[in-house]
C-alpha atoms as a PDB file:
ATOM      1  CA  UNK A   1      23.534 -10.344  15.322  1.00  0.00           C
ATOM      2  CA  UNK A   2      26.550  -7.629  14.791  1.00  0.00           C
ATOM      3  CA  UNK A   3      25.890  -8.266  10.954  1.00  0.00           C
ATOM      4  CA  UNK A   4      22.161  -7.047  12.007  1.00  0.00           C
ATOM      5  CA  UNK A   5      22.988  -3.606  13.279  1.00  0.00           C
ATOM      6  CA  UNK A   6      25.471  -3.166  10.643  1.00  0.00           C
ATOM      7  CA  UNK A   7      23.171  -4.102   7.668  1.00  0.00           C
ATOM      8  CA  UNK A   8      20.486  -1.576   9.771  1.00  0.00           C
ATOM      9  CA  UNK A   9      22.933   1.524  11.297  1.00  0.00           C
ATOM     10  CA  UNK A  10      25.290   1.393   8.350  1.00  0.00           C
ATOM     11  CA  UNK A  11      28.877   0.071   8.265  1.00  0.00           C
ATOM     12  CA  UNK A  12      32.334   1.541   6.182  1.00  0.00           C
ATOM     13  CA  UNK A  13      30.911  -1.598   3.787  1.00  0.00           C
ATOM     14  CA  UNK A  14      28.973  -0.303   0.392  1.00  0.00           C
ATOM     15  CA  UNK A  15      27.752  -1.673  -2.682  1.00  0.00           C
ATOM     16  CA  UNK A  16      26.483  -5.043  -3.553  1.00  0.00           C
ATOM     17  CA  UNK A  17      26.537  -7.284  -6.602  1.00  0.00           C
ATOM     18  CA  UNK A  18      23.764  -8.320  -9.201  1.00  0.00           C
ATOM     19  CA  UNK A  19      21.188  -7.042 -11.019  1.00  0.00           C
ATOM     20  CA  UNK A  20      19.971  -4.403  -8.090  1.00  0.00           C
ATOM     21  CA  UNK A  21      21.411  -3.880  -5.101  1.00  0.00           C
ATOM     22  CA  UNK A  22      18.502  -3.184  -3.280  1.00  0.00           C
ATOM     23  CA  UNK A  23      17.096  -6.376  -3.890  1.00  0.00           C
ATOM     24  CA  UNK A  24      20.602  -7.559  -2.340  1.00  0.00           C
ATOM     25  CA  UNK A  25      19.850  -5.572   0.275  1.00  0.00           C
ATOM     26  CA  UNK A  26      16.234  -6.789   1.275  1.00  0.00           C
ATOM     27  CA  UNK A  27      17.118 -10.518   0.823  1.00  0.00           C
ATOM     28  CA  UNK A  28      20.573 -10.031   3.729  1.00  0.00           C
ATOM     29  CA  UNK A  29      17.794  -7.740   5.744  1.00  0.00           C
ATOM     30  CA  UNK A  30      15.111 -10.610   5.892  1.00  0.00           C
ATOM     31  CA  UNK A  31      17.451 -12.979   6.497  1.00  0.00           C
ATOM     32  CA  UNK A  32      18.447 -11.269   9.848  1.00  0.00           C
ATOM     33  CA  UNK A  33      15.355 -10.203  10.610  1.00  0.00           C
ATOM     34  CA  UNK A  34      13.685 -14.122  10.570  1.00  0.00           C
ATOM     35  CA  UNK A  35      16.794 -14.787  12.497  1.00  0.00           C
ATOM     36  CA  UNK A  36      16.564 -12.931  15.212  1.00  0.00           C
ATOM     37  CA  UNK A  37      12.712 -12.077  15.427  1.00  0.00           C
ATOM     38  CA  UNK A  38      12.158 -15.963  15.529  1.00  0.00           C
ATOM     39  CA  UNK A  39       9.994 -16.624  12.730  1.00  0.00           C
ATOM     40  CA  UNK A  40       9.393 -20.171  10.505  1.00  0.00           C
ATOM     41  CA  UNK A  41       9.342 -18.200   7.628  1.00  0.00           C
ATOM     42  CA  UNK A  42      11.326 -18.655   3.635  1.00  0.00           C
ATOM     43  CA  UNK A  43      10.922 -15.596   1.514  1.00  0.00           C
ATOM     44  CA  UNK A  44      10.696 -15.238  -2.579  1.00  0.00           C
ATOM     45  CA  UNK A  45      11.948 -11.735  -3.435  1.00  0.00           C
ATOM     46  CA  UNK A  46      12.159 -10.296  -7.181  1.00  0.00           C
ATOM     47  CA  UNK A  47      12.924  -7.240  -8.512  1.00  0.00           C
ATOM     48  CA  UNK A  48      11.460  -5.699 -12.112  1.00  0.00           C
ATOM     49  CA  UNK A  49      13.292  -3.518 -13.584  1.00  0.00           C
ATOM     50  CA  UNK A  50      10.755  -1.931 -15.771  1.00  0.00           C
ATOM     51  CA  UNK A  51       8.784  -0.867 -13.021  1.00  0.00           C
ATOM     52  CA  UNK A  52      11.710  -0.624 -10.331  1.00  0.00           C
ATOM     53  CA  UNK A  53       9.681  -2.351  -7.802  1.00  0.00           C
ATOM     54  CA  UNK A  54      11.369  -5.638  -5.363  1.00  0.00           C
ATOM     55  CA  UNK A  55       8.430  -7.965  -4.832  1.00  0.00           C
ATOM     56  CA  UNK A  56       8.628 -10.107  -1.296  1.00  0.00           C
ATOM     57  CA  UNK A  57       6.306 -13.070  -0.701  1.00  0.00           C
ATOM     58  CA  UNK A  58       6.529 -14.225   2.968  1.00  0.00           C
ATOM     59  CA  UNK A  59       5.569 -18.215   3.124  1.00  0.00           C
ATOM     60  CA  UNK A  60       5.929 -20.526   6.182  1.00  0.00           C
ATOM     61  CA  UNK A  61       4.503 -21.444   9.541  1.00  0.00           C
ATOM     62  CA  UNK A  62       4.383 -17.850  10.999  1.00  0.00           C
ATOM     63  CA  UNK A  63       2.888 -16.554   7.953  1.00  0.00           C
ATOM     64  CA  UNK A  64      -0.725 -16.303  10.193  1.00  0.00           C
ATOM     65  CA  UNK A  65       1.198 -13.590  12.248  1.00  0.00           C
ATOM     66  CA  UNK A  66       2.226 -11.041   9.450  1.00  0.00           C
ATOM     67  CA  UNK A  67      -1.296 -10.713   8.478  1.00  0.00           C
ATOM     68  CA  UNK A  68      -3.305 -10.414  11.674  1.00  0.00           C
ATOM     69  CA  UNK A  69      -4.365  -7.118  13.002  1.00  0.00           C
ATOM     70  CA  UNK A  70      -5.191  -6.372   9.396  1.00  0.00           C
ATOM     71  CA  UNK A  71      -1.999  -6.961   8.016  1.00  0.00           C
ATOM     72  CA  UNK A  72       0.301  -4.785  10.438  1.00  0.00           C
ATOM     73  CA  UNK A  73       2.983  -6.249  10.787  1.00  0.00           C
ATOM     74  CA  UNK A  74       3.757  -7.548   6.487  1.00  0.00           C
ATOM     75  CA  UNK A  75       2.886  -2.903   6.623  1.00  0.00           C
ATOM     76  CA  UNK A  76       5.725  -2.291   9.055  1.00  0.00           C
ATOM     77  CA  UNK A  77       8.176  -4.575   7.977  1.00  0.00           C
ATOM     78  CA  UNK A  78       7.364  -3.233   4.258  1.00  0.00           C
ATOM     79  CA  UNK A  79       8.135  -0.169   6.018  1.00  0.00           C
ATOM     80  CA  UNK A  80      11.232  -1.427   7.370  1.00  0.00           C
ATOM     81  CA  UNK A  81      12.621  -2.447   4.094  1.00  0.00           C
ATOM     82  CA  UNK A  82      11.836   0.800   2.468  1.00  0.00           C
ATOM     83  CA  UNK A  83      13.308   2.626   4.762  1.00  0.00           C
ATOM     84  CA  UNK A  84      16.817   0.486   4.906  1.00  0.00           C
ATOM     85  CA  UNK A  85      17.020   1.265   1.280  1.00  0.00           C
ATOM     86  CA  UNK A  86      16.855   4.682   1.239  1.00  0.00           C
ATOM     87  CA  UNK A  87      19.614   5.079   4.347  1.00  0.00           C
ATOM     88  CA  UNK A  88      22.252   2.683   2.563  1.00  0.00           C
ATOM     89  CA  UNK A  89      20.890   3.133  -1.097  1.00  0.00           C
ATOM     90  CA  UNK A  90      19.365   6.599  -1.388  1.00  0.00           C
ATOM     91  CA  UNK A  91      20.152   7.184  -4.870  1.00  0.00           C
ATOM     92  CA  UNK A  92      18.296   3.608  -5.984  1.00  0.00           C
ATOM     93  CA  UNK A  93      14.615   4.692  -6.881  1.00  0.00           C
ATOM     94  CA  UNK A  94      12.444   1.744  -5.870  1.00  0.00           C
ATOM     95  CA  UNK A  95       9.584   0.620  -4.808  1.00  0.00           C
ATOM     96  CA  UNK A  96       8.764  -2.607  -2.202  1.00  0.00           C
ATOM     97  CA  UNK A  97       5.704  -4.144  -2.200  1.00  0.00           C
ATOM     98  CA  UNK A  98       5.697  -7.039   0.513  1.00  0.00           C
ATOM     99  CA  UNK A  99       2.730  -9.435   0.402  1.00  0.00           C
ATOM    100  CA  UNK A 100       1.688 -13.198   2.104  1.00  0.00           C
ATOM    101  CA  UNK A 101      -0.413 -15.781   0.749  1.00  0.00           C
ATOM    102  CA  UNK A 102      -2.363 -12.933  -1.446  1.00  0.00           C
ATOM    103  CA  UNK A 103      -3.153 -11.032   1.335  1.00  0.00           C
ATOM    104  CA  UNK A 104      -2.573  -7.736   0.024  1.00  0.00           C
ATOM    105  CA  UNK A 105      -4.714  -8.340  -2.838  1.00  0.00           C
ATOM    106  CA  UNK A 106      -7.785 -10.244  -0.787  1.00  0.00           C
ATOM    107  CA  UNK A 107      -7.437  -6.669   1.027  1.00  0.00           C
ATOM    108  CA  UNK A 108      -7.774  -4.198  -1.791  1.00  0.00           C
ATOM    109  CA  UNK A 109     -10.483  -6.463  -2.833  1.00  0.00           C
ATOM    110  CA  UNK A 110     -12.475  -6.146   0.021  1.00  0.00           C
ATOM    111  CA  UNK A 111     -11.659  -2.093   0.004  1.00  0.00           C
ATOM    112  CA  UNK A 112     -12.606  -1.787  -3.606  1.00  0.00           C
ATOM    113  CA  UNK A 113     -16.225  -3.885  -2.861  1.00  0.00           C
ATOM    114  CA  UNK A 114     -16.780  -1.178   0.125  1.00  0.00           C
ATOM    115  CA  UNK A 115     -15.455   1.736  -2.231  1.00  0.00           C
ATOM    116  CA  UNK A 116     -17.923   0.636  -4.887  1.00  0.00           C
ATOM    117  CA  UNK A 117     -20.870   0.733  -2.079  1.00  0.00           C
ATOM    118  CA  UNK A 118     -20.233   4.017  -0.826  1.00  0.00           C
ATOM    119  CA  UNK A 119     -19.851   5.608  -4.288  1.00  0.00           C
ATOM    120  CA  UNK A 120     -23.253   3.847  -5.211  1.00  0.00           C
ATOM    121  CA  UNK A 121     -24.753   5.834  -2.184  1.00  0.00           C
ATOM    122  CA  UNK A 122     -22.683   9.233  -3.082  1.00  0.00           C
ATOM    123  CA  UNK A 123     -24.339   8.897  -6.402  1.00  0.00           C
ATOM    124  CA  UNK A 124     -27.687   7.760  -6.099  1.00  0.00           C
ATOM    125  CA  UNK A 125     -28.227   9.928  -2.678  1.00  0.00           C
ATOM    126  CA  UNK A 126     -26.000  12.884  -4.457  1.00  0.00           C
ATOM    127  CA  UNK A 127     -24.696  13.834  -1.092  1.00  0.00           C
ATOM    128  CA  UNK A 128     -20.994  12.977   0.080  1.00  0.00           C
ATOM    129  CA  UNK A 129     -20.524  10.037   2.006  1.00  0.00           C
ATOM    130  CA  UNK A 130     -17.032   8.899   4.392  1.00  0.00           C
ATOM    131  CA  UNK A 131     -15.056   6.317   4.477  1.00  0.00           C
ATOM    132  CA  UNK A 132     -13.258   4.971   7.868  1.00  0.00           C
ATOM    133  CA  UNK A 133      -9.567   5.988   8.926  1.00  0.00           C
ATOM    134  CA  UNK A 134      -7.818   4.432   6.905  1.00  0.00           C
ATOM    135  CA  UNK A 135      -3.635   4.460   6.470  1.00  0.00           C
ATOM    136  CA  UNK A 136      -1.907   6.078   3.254  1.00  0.00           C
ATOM    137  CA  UNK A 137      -1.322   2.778   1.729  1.00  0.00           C
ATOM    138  CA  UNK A 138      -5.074   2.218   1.547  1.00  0.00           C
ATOM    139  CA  UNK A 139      -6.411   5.567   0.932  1.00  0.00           C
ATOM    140  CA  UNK A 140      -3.990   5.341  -2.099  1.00  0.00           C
ATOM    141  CA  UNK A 141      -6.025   2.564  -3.571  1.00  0.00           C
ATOM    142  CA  UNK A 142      -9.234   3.760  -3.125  1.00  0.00           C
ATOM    143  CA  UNK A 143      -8.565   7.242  -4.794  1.00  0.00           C
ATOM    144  CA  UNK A 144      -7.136   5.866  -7.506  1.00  0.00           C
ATOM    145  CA  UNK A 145     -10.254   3.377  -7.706  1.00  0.00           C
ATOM    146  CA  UNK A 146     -12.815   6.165  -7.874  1.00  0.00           C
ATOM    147  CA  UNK A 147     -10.875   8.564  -9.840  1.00  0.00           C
ATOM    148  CA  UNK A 148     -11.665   6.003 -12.660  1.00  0.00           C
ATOM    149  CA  UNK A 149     -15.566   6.981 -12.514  1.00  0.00           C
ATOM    150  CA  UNK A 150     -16.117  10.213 -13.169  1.00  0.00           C
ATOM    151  CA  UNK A 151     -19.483  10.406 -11.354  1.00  0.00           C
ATOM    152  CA  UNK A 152     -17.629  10.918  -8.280  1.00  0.00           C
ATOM    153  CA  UNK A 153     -14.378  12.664  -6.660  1.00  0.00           C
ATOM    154  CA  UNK A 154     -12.731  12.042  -3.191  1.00  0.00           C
ATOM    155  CA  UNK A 155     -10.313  13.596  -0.876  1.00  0.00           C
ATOM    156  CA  UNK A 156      -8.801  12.391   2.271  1.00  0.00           C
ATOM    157  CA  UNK A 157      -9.852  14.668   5.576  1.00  0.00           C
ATOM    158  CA  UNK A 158      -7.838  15.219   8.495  1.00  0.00           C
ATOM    159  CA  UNK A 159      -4.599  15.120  10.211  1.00  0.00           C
ATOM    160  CA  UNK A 160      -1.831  12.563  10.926  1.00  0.00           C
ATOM    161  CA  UNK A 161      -1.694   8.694   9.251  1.00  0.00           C
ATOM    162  CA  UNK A 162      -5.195   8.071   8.893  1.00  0.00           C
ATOM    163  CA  UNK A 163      -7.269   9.740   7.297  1.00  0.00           C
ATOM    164  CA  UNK A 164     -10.678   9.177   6.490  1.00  0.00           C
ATOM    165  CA  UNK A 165     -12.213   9.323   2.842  1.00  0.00           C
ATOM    166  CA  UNK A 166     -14.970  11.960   1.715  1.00  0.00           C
ATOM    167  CA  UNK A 167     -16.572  10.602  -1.222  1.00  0.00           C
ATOM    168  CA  UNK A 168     -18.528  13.187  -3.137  1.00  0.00           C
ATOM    169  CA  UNK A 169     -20.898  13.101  -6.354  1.00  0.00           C
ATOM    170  CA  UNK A 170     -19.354  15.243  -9.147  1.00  0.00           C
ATOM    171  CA  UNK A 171     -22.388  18.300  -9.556  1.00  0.00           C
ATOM    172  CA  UNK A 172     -23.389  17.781 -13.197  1.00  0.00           C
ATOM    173  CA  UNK A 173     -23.830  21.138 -15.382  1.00  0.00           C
ATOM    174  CA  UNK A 174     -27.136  23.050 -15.660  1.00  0.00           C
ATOM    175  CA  UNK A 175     -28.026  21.813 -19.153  1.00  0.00           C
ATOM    176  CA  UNK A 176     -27.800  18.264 -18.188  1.00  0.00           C
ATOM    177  CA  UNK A 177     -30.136  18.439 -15.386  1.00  0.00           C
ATOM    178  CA  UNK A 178     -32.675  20.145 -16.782  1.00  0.00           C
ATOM    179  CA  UNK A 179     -32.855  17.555 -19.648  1.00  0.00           C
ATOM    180  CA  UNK A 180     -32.847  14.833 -17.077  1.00  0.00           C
ATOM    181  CA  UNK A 181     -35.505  16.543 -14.700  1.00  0.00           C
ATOM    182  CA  UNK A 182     -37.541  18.354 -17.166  1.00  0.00           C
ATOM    183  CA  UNK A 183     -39.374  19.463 -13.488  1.00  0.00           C
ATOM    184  CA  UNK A 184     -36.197  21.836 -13.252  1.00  0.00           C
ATOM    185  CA  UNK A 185     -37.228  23.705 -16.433  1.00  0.00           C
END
């Protein structure tokens, strides 16, 4: 468990071998962490270069756990991860992306499908339309989602971690509505 706080506070010990030594990093930090939190769990965790992202599937028995209350905990130990890196690696620029059983993507799915309804509204309605609190991770995907239609713009609104989603129609110019709606003329 010493190796735990070390690996977390920092120790007089640097570096690591391989390819990255982030990645190093992650794999001694999950180890602990299934340790000592308890969990029937095996990890899978690969770095790409080209992107400069580590990858972490979590598979096992407890795997039920990391994605209840949508997904919390696979966030905050995501979270964790992150952070540890930039403590004992700050110059290493990378990214961590942890995920079980397709979770993450079964989520942005279901965000996108919802995403695509409200803009549908926004458009057809041509009055702005909100999306639910909704943490950074999220709100990421959905902007970059609708900033692929041009029909339609969004912003996140308010203060602190979640945020909720405006989703606004684009106002087209004055020629193009008067050719649409000749009733405009």
């Amino acid at each position: 468990m010493t190796g735990f706080f070390k690996k977390l506070f920092g120790s007089k010990e640097s570096g690591g071998e391989g390819k990255s030594p982030a990645a190093e990093l992650v794999k001694d930090l999950l180890d602990d962490l299934i340790d000592v939190a308890g969990f029937e769990l095996q990890y899978d965790v690969r770095f790409t270069e080209k992107k400069r992202e580590i990858s972490v599937e979590l598979v096992g028995a407890d795997e039920d756990a990391l994605t209840d209350k949508e997904g919390q905990l696979i966030d905050a130990i995501q979270l964790f991860l992150k952070r540890a890196i930039q403590h004992h690696l700050p110059e290493e620029r990378v990214s961590v992306v942890v995920d079980s059983n397709g979770y993450r993507e079964e989520a942005n799915r279901s965000l996108l499908e919802l995403a695509d309804k409200l803009k549908g509204i926004a458009v057809d309605k041509g009055k702005p339309v909100y999306f639910r609190a909704l943490p950074p991770r999220e709100r990421k995907v959905i902007h970059q989602y609708l900033a692929e239609d041009g029909r339609v713009k969004s912003r996140s609104i308010g203060d602190g971690l979640y945020k909720k989603i405006k989703i606004f129609p684009v106002k087209e110019n004055s020629n193009s509505d008067r050719a649409s709606n000749p009733s405009m003329s």
